[in-house]
N, C-alpha and C. Protein backbone atom coordinates (compact mmCIF):
# COMPACT_ATOMS: atom_id res chain seq x y z
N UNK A 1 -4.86 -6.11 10.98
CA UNK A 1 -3.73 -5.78 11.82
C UNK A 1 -2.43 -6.26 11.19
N UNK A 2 -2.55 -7.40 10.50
CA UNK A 2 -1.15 -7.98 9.83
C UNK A 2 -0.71 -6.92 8.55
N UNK A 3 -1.52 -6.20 8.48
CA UNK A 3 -1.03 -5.14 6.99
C UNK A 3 -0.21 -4.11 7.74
N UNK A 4 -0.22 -3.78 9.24
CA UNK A 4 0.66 -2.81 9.75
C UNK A 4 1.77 -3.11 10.06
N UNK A 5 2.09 -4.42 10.76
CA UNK A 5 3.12 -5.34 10.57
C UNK A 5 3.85 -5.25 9.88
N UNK A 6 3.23 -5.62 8.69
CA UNK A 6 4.26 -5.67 7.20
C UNK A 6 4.42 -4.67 6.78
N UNK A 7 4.00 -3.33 7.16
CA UNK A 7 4.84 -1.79 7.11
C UNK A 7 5.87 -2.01 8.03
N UNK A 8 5.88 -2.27 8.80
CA UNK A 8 6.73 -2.21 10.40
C UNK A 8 7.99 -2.90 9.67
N UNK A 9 7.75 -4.13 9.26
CA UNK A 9 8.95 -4.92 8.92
C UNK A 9 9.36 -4.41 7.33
N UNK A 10 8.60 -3.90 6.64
CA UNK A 10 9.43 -3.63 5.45
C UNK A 10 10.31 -1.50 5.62
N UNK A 11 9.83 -1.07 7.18
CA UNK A 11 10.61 -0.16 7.04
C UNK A 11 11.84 -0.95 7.78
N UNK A 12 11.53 -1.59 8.62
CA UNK A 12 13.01 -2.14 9.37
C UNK A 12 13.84 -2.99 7.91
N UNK A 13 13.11 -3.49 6.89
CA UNK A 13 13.95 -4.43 6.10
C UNK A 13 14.70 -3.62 5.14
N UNK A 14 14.19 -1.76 5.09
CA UNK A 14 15.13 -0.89 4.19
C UNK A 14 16.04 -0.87 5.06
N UNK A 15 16.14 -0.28 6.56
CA UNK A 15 16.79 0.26 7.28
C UNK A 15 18.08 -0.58 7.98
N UNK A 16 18.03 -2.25 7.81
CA UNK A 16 19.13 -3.26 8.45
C UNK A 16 19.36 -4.05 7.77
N UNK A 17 18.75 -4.44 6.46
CA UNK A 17 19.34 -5.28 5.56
C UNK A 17 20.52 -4.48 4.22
N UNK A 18 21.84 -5.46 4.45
CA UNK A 18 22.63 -4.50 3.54
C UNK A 18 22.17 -5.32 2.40
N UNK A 19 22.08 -4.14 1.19
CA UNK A 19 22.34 -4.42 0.00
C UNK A 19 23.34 -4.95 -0.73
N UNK A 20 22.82 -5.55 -1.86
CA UNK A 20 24.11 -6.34 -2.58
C UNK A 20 23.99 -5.24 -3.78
N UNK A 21 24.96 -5.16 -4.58
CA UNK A 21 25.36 -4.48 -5.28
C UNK A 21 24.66 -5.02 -6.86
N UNK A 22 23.54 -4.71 -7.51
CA UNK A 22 22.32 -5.22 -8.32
C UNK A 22 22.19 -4.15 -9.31
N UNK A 23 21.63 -4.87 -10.34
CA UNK A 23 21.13 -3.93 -11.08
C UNK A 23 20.16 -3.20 -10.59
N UNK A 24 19.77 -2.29 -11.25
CA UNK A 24 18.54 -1.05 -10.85
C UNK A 24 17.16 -1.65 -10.94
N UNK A 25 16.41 -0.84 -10.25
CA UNK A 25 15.13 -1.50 -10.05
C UNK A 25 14.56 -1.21 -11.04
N UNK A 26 13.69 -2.25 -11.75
CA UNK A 26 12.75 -2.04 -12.75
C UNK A 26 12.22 -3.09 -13.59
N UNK A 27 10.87 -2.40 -14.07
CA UNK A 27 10.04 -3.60 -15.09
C UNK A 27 9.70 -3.59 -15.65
N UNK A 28 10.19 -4.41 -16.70
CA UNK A 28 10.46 -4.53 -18.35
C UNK A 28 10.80 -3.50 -18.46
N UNK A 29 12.24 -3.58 -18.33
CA UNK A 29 13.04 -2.37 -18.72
C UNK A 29 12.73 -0.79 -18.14
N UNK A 30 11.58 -0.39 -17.61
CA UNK A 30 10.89 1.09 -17.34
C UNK A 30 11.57 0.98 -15.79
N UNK A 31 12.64 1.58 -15.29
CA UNK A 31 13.49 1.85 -14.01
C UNK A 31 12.42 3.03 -12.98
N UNK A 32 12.67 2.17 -11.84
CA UNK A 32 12.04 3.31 -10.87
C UNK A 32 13.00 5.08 -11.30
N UNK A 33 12.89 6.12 -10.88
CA UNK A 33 13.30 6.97 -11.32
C UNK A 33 13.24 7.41 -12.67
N UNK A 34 12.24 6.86 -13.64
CA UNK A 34 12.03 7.20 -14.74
C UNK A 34 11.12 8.15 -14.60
N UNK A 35 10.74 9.11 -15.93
CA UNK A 35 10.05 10.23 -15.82
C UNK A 35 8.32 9.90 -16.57
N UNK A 36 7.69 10.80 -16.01
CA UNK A 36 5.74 10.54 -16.33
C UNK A 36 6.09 10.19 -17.73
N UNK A 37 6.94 11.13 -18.97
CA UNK A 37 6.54 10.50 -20.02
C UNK A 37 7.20 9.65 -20.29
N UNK A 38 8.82 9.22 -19.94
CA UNK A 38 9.21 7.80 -20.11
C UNK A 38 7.86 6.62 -20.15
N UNK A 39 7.34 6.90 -18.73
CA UNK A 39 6.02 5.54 -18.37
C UNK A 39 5.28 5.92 -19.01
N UNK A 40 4.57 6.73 -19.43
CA UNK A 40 3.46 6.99 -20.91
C UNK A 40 3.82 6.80 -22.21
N UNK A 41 4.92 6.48 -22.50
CA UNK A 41 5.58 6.03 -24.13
C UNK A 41 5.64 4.69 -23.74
N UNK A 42 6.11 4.00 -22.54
CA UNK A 42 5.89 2.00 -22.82
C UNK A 42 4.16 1.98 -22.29
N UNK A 43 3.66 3.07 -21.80
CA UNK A 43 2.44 2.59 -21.21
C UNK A 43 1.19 3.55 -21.65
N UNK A 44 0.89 3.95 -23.40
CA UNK A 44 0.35 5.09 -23.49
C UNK A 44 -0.71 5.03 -23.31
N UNK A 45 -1.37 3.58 -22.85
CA UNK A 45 -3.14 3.69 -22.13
C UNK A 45 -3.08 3.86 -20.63
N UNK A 46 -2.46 4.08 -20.20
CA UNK A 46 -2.21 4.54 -18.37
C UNK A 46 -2.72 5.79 -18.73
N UNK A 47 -3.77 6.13 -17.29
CA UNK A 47 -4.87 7.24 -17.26
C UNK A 47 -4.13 7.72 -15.35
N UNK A 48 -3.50 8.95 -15.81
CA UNK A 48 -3.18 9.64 -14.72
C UNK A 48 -4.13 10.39 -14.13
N UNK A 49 -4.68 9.97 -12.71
CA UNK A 49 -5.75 10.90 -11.96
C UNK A 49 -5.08 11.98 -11.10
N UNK A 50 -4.16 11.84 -11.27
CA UNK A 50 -3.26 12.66 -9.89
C UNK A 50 -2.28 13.29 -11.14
N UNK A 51 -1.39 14.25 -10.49
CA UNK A 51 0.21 14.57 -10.67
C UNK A 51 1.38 13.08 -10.35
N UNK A 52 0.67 12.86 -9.49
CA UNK A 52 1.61 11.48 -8.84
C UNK A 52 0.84 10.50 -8.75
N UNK A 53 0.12 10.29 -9.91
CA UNK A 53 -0.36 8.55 -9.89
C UNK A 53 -1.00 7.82 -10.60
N UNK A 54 -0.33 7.04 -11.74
CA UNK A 54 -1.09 6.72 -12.84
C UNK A 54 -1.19 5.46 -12.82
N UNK A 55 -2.66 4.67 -13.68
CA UNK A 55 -2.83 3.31 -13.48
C UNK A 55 -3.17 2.87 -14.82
N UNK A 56 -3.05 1.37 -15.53
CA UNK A 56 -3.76 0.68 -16.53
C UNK A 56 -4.28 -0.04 -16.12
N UNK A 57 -5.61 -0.31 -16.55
CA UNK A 57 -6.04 -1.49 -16.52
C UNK A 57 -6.33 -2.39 -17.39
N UNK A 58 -6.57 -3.78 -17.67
CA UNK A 58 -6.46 -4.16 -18.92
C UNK A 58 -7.76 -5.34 -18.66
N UNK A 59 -8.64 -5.34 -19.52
CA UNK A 59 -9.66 -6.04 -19.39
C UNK A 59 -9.01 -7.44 -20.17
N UNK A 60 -8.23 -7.76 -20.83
CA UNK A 60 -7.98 -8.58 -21.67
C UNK A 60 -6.24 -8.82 -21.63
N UNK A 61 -6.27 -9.11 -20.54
CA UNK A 61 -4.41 -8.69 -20.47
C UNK A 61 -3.31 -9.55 -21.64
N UNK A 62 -4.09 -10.58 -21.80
CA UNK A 62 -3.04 -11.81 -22.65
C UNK A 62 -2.96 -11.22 -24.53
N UNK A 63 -3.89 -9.84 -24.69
CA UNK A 63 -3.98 -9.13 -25.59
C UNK A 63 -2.89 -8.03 -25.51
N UNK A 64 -2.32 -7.45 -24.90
CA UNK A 64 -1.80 -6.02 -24.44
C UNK A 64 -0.13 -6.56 -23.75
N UNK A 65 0.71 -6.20 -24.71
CA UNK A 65 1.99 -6.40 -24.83
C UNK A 65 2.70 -5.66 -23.35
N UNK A 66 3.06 -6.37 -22.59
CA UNK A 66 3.39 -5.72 -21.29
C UNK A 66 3.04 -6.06 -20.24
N UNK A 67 1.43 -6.49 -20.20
CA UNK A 67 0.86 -6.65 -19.05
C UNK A 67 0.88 -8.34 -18.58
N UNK A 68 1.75 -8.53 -18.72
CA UNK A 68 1.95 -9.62 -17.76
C UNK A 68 2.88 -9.43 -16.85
N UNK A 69 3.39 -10.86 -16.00
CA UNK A 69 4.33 -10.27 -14.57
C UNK A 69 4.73 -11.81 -14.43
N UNK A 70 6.11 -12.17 -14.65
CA UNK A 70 6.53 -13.75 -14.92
C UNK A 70 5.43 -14.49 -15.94
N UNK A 71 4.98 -14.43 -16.97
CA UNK A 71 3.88 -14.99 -17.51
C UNK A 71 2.70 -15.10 -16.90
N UNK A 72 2.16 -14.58 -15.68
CA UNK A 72 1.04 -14.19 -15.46
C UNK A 72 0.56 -12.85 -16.04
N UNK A 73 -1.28 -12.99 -16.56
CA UNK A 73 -1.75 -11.73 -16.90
C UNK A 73 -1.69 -10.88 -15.83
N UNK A 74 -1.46 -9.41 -15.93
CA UNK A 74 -1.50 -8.30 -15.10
C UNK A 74 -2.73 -7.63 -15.21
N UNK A 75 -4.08 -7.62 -14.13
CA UNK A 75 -5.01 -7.08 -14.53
C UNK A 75 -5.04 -5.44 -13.93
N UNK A 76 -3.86 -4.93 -14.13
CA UNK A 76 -3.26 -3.45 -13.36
C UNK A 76 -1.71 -3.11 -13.61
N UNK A 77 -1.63 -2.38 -13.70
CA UNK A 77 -0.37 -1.62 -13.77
C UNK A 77 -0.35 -0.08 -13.21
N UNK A 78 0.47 -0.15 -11.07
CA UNK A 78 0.08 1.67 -11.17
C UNK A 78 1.51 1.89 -10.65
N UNK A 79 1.61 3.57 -10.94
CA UNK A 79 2.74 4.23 -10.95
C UNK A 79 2.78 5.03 -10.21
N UNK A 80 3.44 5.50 -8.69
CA UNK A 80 3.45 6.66 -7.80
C UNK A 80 4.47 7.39 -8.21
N UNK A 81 4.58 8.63 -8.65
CA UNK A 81 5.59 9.77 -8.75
C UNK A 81 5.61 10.30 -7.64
N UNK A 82 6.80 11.21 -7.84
CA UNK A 82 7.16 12.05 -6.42
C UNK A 82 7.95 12.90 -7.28
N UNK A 83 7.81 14.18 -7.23
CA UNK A 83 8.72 15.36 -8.47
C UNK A 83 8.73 14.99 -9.94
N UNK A 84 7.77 13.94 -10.04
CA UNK A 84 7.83 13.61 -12.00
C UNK A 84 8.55 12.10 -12.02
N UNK A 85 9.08 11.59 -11.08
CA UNK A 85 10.21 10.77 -11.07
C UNK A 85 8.92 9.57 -10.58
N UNK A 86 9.32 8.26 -11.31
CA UNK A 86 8.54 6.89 -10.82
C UNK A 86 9.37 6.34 -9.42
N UNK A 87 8.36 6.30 -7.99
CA UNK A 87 8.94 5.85 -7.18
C UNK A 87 8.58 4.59 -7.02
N UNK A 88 7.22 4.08 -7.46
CA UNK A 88 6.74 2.62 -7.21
C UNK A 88 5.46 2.32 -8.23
N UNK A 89 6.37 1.01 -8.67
CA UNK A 89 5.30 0.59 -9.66
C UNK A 89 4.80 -0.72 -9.07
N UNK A 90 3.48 -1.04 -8.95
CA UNK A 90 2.47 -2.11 -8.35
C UNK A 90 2.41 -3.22 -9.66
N UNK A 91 2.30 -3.87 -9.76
CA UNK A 91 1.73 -4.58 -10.37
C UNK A 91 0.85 -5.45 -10.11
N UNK A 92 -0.63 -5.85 -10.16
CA UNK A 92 -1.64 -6.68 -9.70
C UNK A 92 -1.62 -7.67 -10.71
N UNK A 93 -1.96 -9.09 -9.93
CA UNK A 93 -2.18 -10.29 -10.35
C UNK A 93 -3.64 -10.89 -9.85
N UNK A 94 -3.64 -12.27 -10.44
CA UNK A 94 -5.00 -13.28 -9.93
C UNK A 94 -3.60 -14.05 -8.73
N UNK A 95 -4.78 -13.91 -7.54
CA UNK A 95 -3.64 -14.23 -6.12
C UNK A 95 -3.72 -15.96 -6.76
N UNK A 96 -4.34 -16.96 -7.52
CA UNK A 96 -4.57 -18.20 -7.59
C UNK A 96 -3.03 -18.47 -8.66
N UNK A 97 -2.49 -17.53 -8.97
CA UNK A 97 -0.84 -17.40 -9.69
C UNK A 97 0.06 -16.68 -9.06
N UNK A 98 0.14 -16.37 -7.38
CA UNK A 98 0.65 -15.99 -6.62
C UNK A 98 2.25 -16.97 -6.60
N UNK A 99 2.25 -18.02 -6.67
CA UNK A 99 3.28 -19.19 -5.96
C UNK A 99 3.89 -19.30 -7.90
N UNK A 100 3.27 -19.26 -8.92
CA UNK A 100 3.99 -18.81 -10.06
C UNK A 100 5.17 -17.53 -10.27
N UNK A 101 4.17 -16.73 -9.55
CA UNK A 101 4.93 -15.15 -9.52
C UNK A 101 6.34 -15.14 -8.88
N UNK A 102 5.92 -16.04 -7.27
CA UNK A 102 7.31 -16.28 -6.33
C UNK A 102 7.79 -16.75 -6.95
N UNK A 103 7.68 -18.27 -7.41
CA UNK A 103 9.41 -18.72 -7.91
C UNK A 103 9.73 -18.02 -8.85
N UNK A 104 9.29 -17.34 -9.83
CA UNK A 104 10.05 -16.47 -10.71
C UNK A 104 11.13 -15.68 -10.37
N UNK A 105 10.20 -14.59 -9.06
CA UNK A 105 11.28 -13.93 -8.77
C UNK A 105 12.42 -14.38 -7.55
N UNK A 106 12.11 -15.43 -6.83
CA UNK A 106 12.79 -16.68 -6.37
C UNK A 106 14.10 -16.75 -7.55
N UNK A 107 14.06 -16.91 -8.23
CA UNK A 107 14.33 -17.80 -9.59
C UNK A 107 15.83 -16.55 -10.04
N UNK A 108 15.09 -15.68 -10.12
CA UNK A 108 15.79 -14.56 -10.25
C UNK A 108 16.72 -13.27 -9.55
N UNK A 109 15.93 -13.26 -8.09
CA UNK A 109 16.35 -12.22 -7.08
C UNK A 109 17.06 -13.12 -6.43
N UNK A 110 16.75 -14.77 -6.31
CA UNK A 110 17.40 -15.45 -4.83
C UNK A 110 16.18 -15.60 -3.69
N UNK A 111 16.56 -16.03 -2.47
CA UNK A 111 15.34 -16.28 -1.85
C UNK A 111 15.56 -14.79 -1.11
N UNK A 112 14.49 -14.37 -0.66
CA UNK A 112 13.77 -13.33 -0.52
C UNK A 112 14.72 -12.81 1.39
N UNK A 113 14.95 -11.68 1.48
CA UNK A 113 15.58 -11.30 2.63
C UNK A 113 14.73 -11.11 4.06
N UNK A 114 13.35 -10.97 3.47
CA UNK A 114 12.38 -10.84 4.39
C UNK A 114 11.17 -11.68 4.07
N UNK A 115 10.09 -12.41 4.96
CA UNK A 115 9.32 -13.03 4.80
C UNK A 115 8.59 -12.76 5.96
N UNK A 116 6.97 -12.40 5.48
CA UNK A 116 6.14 -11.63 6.66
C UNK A 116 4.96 -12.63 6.40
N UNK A 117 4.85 -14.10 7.44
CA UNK A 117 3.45 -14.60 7.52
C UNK A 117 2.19 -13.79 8.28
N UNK A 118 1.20 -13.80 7.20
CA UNK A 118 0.66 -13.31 8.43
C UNK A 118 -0.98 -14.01 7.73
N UNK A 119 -1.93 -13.35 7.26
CA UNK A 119 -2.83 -13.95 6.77
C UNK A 119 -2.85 -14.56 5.13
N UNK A 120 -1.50 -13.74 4.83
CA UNK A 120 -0.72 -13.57 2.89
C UNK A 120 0.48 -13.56 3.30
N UNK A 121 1.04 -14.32 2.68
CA UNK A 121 2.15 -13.79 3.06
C UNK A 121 3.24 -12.63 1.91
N UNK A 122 4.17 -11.67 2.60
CA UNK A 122 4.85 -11.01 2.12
C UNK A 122 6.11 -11.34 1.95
N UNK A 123 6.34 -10.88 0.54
CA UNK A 123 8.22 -11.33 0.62
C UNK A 123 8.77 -10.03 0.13
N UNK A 124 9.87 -10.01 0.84
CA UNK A 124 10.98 -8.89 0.35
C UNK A 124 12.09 -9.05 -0.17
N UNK A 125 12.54 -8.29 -1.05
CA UNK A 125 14.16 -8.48 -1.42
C UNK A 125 14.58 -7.28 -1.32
N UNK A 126 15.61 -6.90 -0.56
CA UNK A 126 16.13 -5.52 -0.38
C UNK A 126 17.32 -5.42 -1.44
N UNK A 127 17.28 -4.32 -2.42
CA UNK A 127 18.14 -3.93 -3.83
C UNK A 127 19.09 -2.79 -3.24
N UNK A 128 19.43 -2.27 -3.93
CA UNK A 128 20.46 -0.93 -4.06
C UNK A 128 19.00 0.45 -4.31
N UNK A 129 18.88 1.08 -3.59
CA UNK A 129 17.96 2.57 -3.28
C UNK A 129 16.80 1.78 -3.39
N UNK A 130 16.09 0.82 -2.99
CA UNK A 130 15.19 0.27 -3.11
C UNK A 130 14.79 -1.06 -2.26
N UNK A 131 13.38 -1.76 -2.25
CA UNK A 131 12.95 -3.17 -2.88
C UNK A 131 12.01 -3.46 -3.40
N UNK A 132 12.00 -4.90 -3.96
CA UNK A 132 10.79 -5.43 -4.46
C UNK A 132 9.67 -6.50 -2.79
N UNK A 133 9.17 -6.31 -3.54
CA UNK A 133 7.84 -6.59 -2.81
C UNK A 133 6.97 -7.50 -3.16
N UNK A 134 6.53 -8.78 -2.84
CA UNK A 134 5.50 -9.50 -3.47
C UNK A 134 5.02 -9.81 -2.67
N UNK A 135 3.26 -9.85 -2.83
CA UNK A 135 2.13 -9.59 -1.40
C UNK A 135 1.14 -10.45 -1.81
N UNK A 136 1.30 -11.67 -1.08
CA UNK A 136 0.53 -12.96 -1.34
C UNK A 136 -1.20 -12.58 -1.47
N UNK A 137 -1.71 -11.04 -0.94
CA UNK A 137 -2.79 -10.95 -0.91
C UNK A 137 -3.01 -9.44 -0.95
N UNK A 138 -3.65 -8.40 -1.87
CA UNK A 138 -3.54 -7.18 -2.01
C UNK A 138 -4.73 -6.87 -2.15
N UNK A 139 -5.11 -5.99 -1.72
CA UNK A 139 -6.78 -5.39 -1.03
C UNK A 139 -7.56 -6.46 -0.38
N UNK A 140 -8.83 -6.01 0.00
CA UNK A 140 -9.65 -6.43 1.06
C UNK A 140 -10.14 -7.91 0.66
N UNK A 141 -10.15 -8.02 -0.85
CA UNK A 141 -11.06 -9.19 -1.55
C UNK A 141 -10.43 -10.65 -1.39
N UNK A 142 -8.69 -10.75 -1.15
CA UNK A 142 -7.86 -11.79 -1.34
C UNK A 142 -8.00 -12.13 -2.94
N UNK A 143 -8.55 -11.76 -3.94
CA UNK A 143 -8.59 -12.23 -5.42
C UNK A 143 -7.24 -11.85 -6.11
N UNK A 144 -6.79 -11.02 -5.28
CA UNK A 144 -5.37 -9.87 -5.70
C UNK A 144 -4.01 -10.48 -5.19
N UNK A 145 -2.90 -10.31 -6.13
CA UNK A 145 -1.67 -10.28 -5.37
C UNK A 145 -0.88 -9.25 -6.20
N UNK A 146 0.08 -9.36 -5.74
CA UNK A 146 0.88 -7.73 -6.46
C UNK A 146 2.47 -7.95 -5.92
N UNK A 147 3.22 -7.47 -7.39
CA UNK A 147 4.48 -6.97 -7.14
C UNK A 147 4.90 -5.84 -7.26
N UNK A 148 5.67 -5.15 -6.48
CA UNK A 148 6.18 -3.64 -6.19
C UNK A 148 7.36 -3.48 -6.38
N UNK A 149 7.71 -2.63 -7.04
CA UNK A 149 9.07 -2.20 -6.99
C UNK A 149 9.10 -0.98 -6.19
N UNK A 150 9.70 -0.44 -5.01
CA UNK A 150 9.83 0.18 -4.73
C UNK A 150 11.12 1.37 -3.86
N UNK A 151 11.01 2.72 -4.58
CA UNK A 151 11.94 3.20 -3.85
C UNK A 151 12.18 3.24 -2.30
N UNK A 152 13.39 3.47 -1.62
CA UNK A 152 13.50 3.42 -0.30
C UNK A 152 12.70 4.93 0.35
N UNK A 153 12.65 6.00 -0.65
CA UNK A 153 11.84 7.14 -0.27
C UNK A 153 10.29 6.66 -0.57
N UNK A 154 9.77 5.90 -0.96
CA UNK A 154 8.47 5.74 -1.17
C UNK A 154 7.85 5.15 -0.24
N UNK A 155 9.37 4.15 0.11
CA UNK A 155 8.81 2.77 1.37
C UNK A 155 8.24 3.67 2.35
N UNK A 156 9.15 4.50 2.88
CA UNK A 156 9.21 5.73 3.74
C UNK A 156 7.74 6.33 3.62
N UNK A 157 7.36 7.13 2.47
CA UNK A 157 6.03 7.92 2.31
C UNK A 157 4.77 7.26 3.20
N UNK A 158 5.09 5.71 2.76
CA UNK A 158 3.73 5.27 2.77
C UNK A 158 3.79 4.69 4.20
N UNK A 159 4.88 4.22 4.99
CA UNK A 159 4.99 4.22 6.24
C UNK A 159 4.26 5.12 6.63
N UNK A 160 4.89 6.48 6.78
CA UNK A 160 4.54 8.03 7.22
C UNK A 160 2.95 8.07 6.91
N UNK A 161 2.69 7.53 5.77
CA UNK A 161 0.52 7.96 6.02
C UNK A 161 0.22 6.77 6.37
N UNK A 162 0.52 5.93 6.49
CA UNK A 162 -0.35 4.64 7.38
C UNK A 162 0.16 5.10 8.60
N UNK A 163 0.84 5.43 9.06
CA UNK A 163 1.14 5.44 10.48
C UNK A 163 -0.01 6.88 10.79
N UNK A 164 0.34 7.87 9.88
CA UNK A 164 -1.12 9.11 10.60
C UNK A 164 -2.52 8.46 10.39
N UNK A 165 -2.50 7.95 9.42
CA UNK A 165 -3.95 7.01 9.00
C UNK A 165 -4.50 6.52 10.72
N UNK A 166 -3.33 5.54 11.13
CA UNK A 166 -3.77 5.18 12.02
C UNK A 166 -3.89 5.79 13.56
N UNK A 167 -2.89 6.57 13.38
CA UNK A 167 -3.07 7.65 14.86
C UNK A 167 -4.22 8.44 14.83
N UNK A 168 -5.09 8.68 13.45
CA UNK A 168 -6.02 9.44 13.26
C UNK A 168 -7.29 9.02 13.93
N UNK A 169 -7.89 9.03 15.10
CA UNK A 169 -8.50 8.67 15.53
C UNK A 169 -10.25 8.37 14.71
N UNK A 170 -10.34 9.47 14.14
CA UNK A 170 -11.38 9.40 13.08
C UNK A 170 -11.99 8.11 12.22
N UNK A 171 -10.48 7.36 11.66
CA UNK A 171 -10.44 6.16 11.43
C UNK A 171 -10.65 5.21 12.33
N UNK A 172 -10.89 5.44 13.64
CA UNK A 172 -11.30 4.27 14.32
C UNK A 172 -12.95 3.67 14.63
N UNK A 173 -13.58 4.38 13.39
CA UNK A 173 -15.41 4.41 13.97
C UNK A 173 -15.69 2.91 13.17
């Protein structure tokens, strides 16, 4: 139940927190709004299953130039398009380098505009057409944490299918 929450509050945290005037969103240099092959020239082992959605994975991350996230290994790297254009890039971590990851971007963004306790906690920083996202706990296992960059149209998307997800009664067996 706390994962719907933290949709709830990160559409209210696009929609009432003003932005400060920031550089553009992005990591290591690859900007949300970049194009499929921009992210396939810094990322040419990313295996696109979709039109809109490509992932790396890296069995050996401290090998593979990129895949880290504040000096943590990245055991993932995925990319949602929308018209060719990157709207959100994930990045997965080991959640046991979760509180490494924060002060970094602590360190860097400022303290965070939104903060969602709930079983993980979530932090937000609301940017210019965007935010970042860091999610003390990402999928079912808790082994995961993850940072997001994400567009304010993406925040939106994924609102919009968790919310039918859940009106879908089907999903309730």
């Amino acid at each position: 139940m706390g994962g719907w929450r933290s949709v709830g509050v990160l559409v209210a945290c696009i929609s009432s927190i003003a932005f400060a005037a920031d550089e553009p969103l992005a990591f290591k240099g690859l900007a949300l709004g970049s194009s499929k092959k921009e992210v396939l020239k810094h990322y040419p082992r990313a295996t696109c299953s979709t039109a809109n959605f490509c992932i790396i994975f890296d069995s050996d991350p401290k090998a593979s130039k990129g895949m880290s996230v504040a000096g943590v290994p990245a055991g993932a790297i995925a990319f949602n398009f929308e018209d060719g254009k990157v709207e959100g890039i994930t990045i997965m971590f080991d959640a046991a380098r979760f509180t490494q990851v924060e002060n970094t971007v602590k360190k860097r963004y400022g303290a965070p505009d939104v903060v969602v306790p709930s079983s993980g906690e979530t932090h937000m920083w609301r940017r210019s057409g965007g935010i970042i996202r860091l999610d003390q706990y990402f999928g079912s296992d808790r082994r995961d944490s993850a940072l997001s960059y994400l567009t304010d149209a993406e925040v939106r998307r994924t609102a919009e299918r968790l919310d039918a997800r859940r009106r879908d009664a089907s999903n309730d067996l």
